[in-house]
N, C-alpha and C. Protein backbone atom coordinates (compact mmCIF):
# COMPACT_ATOMS: atom_id res chain seq x y z
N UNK A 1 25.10 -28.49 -7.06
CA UNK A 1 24.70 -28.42 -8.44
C UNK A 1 23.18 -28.34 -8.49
N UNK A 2 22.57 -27.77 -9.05
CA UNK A 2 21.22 -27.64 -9.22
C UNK A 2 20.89 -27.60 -10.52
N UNK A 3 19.86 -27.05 -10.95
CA UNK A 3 19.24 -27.45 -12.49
C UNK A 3 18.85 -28.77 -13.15
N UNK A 4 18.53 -28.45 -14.50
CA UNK A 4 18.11 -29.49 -15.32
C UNK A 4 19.55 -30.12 -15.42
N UNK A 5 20.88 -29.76 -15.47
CA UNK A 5 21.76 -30.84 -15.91
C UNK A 5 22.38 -31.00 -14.96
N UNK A 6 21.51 -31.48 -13.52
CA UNK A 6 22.09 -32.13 -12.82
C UNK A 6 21.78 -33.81 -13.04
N UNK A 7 22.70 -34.66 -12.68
CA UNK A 7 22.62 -36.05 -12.61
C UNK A 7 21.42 -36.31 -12.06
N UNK A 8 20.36 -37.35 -12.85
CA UNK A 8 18.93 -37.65 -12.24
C UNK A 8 17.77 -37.00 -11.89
N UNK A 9 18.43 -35.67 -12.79
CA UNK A 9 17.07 -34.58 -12.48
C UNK A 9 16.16 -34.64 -14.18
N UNK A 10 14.89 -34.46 -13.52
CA UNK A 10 14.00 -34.46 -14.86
C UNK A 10 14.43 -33.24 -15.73
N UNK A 11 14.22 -33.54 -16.91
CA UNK A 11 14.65 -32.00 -17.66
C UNK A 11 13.84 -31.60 -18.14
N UNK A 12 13.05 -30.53 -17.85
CA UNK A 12 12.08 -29.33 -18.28
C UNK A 12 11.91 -29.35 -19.67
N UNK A 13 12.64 -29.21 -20.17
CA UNK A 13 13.04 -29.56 -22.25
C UNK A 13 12.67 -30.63 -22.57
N UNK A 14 11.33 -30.56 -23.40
CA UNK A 14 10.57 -31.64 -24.21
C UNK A 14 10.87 -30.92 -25.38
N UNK A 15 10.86 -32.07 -25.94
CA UNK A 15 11.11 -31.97 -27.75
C UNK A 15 9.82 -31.44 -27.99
N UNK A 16 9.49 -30.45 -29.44
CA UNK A 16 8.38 -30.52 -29.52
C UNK A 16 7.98 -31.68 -30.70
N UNK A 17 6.09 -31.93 -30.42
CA UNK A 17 6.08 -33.11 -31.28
C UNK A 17 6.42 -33.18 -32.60
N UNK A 18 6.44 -33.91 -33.00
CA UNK A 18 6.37 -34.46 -34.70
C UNK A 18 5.24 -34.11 -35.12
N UNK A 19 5.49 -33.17 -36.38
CA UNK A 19 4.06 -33.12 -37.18
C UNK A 19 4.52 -33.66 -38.40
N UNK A 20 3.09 -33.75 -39.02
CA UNK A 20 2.92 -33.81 -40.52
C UNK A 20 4.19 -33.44 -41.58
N UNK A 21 3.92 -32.11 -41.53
CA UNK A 21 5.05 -31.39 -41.81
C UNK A 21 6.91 -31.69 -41.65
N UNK A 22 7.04 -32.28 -40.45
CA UNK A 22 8.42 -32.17 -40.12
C UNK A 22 8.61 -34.29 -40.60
N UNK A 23 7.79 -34.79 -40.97
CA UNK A 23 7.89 -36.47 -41.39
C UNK A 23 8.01 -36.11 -42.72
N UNK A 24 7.23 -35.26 -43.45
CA UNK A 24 7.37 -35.36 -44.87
C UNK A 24 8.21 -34.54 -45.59
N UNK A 25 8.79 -33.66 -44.70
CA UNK A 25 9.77 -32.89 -45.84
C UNK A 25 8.83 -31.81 -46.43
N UNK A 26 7.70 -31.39 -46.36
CA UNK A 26 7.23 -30.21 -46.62
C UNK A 26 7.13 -29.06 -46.15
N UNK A 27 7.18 -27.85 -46.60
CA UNK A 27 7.19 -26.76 -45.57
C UNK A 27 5.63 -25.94 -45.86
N UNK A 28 4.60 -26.22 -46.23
CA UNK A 28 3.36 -25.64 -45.76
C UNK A 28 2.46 -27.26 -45.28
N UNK A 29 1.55 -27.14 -44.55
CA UNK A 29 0.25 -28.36 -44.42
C UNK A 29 -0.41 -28.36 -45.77
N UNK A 30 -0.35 -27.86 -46.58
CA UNK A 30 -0.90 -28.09 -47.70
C UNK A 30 -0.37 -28.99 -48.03
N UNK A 31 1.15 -28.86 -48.85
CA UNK A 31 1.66 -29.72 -49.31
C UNK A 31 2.27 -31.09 -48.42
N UNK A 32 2.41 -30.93 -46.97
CA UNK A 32 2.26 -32.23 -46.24
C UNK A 32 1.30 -33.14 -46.45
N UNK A 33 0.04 -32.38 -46.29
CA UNK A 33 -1.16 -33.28 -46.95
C UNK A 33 -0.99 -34.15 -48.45
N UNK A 34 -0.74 -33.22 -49.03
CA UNK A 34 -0.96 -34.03 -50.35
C UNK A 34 0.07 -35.21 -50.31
N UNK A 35 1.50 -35.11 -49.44
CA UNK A 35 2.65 -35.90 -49.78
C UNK A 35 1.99 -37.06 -48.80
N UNK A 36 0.96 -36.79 -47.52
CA UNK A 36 0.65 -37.88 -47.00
C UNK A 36 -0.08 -39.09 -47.64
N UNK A 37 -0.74 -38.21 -48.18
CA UNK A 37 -2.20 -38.97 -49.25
C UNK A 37 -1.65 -39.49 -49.97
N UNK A 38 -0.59 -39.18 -50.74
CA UNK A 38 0.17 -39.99 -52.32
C UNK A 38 1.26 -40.91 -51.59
N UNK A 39 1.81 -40.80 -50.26
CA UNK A 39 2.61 -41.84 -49.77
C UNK A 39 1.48 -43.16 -49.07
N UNK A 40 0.49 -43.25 -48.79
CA UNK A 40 -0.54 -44.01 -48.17
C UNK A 40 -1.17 -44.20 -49.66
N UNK A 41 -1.19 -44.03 -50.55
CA UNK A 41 -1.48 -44.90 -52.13
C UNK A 41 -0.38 -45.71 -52.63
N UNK A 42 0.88 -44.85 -52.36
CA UNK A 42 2.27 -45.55 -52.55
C UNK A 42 2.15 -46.98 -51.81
N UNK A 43 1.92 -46.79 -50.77
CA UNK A 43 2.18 -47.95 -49.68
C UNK A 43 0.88 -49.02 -50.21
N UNK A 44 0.15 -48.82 -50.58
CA UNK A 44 -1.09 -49.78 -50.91
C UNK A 44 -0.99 -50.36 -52.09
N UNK A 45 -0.44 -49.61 -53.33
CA UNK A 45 0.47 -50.30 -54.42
C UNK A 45 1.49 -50.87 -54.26
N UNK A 46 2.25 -50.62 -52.81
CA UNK A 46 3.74 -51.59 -53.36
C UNK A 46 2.87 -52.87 -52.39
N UNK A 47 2.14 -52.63 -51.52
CA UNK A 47 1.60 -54.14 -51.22
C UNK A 47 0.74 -54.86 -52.27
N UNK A 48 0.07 -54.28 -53.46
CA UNK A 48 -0.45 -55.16 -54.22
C UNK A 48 0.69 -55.57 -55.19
N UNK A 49 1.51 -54.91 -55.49
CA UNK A 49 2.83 -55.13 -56.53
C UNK A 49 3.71 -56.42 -55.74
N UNK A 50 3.67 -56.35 -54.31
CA UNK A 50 4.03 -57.66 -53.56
C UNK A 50 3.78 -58.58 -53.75
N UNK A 51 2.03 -58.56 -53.64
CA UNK A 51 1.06 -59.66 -53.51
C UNK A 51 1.64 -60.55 -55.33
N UNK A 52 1.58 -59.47 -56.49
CA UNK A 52 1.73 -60.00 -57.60
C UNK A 52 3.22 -60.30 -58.08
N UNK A 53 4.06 -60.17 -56.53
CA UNK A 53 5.43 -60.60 -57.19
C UNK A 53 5.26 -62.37 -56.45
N UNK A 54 4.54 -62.29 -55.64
CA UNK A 54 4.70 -63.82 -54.48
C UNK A 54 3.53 -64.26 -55.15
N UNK A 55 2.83 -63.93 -56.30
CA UNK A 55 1.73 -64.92 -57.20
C UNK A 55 2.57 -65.35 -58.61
N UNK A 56 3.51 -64.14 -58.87
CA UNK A 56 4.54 -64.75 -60.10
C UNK A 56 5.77 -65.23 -59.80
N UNK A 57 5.95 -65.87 -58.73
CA UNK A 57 6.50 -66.61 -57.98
C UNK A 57 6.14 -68.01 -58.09
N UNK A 58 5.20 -67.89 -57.43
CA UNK A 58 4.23 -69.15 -57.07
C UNK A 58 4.03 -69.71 -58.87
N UNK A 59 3.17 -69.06 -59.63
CA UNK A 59 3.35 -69.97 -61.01
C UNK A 59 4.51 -70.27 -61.73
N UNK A 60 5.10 -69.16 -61.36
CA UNK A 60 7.18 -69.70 -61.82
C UNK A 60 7.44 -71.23 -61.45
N UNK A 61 6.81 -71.55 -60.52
CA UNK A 61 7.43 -72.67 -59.61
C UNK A 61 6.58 -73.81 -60.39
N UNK A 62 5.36 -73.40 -60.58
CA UNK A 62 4.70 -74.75 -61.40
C UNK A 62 4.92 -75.14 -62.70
N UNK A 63 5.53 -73.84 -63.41
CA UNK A 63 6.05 -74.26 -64.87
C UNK A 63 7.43 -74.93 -63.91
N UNK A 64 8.54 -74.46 -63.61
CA UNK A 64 9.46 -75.27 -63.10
C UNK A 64 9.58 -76.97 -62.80
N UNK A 65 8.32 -77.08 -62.06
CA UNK A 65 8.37 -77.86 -61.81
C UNK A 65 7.40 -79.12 -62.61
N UNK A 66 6.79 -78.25 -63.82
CA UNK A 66 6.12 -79.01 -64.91
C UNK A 66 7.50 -79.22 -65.89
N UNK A 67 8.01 -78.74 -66.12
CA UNK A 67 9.20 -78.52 -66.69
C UNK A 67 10.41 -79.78 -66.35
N UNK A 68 10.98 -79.85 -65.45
CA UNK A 68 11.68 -80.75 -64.55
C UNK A 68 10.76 -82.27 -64.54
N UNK A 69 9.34 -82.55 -64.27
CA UNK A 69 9.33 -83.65 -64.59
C UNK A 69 9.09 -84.03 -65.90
N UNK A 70 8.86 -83.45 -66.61
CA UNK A 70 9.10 -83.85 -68.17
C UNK A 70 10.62 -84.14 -69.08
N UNK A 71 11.54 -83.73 -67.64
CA UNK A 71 12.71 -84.11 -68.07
C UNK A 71 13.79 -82.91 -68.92
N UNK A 72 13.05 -81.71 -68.32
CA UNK A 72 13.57 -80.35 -69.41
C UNK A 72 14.39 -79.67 -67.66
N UNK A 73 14.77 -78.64 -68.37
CA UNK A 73 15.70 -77.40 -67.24
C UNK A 73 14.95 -76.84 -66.55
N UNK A 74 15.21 -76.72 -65.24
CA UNK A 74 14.56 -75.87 -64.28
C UNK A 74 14.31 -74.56 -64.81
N UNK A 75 15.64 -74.24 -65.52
CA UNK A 75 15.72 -72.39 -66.52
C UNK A 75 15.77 -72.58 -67.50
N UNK A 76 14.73 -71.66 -68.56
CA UNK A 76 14.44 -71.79 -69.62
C UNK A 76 15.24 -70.53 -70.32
N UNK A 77 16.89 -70.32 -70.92
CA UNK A 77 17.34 -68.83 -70.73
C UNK A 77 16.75 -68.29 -71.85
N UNK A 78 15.80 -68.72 -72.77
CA UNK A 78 15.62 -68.00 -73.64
C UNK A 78 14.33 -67.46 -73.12
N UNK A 79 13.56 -68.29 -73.03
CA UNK A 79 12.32 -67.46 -72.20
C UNK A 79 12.58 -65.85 -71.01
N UNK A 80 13.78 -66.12 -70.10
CA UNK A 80 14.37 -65.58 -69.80
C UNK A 80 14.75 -63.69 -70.64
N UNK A 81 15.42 -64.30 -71.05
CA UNK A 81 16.09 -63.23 -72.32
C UNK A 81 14.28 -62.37 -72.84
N UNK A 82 13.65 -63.11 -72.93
CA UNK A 82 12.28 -62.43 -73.65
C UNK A 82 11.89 -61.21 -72.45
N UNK A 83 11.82 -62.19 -71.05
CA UNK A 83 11.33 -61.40 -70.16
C UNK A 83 11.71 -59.84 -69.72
N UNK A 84 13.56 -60.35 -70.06
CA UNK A 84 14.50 -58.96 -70.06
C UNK A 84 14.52 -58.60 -71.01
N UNK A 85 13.92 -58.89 -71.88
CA UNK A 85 13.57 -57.77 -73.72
C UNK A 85 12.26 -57.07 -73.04
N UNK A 86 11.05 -57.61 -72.63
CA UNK A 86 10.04 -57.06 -72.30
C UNK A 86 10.19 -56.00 -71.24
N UNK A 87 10.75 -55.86 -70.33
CA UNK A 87 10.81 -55.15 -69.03
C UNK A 87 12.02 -53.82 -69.51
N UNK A 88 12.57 -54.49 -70.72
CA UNK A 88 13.72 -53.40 -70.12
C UNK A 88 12.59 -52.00 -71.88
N UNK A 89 12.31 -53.05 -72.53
CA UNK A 89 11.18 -52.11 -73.45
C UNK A 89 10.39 -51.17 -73.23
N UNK A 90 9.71 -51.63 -71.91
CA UNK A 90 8.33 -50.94 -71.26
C UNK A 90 8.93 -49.87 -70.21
N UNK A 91 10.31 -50.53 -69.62
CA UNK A 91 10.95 -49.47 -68.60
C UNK A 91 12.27 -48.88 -68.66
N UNK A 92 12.75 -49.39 -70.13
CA UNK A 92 14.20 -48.64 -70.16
C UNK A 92 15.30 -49.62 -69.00
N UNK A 93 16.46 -49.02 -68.99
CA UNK A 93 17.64 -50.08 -68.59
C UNK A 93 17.08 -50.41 -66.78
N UNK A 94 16.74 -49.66 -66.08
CA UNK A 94 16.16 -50.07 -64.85
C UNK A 94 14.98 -50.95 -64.78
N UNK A 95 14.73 -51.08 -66.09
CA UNK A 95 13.45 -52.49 -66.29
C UNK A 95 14.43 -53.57 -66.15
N UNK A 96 15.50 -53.51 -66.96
CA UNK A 96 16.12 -54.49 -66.97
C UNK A 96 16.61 -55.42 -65.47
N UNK A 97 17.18 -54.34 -64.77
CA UNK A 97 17.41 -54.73 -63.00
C UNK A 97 16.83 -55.57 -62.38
N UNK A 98 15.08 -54.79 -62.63
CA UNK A 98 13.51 -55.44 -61.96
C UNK A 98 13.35 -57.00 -62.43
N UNK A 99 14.12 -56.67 -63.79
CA UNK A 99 13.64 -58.37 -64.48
C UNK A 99 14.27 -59.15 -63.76
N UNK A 100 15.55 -58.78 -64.03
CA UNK A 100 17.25 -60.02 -63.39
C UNK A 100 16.71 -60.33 -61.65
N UNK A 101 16.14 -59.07 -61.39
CA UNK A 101 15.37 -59.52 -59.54
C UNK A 101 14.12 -60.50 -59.66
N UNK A 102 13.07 -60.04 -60.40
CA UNK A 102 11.99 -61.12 -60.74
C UNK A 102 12.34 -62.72 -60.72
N UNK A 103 13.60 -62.63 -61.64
CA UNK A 103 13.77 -64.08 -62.07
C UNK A 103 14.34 -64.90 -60.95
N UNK A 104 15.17 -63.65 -60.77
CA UNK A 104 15.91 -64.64 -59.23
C UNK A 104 15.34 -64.74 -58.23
N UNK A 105 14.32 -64.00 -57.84
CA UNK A 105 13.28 -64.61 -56.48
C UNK A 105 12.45 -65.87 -57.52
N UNK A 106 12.42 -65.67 -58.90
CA UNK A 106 11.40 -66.76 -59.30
C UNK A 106 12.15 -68.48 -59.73
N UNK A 107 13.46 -67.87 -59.51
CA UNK A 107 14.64 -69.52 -59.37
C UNK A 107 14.61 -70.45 -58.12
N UNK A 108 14.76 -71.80 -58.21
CA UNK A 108 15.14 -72.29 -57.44
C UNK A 108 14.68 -72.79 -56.34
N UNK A 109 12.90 -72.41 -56.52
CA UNK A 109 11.96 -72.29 -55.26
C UNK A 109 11.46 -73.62 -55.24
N UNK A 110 12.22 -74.79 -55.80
CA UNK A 110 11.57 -75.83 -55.90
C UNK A 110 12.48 -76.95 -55.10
C-alpha cells in the first residue's frame, strides 16, 4: 500500500486556512470587514450590558435585604409587574422575557 491513505502516513492535504471571510459568513473582504468591526463592538457591549446586569443584581440584593429586615418580602410583585410594564413598553413582548430573566438572576441572592 503506498500513498497518503496509507495507515501512519502523513497526508499531503492541508486544509486551507481560515479567513476572515469564511468565520463571518461574508462573501467579499469588504463586507467581512465591516461584520468584524460591528461583531468586536457587539462583544464590548454585551460585556458592559454584563457588567450592568451583575451591578443590578448586586443593588437588587440590598433592597432585598433592606426589605427582609424591616420585616417585609424578599419580592415585591408589584414592583415586579412595573418592571415587566417597563421592559416589555420600551421592547415589545421579548422585553418582557429579558424582564422575567432580570428578576430571576435578581431573586434569592440573599
Amino acid at each position: 500500500m503506498s500513498g497518503p491513505c496509507r495507515p501512519g502516513a502523513a497526508s499531503h492535504h492541508e486544509e486551507p486556512p481560515v479567513t476572515t471571510i469564511d468565520v463571518t459568513g461574508a462573501r467579499t473582504p469588504e463586507a467581512a470587514g465591516v461584520i468584524t468591526g460591528a461583531r468586536e463592538r457587539i462583544d464590548a457591549l454585551d460585556d458592559r450590558i454584563i457588567g450592568l446586569i451583575q451591578e443590578r443584581v448586586a443593588v437588587s440584593a440590598v433592597i432585598q435585604e433592606a426589605r427582609i429586615a424591616s420585616g417585609g418580602r424578599r419580592v415585591n410583585l408589584s414592583r415586579e409587574m412595573d418592571v415587566l410594564g417597563h421592559y416589555r413598553e420600551a421592547l415589545g413582548k421579548p422585553g418582557t422575557a429579558l424582564a422575567m430573566t432580570l428578576l430571576e438572576l435578581c431573586r434569592g441572592k440573599i
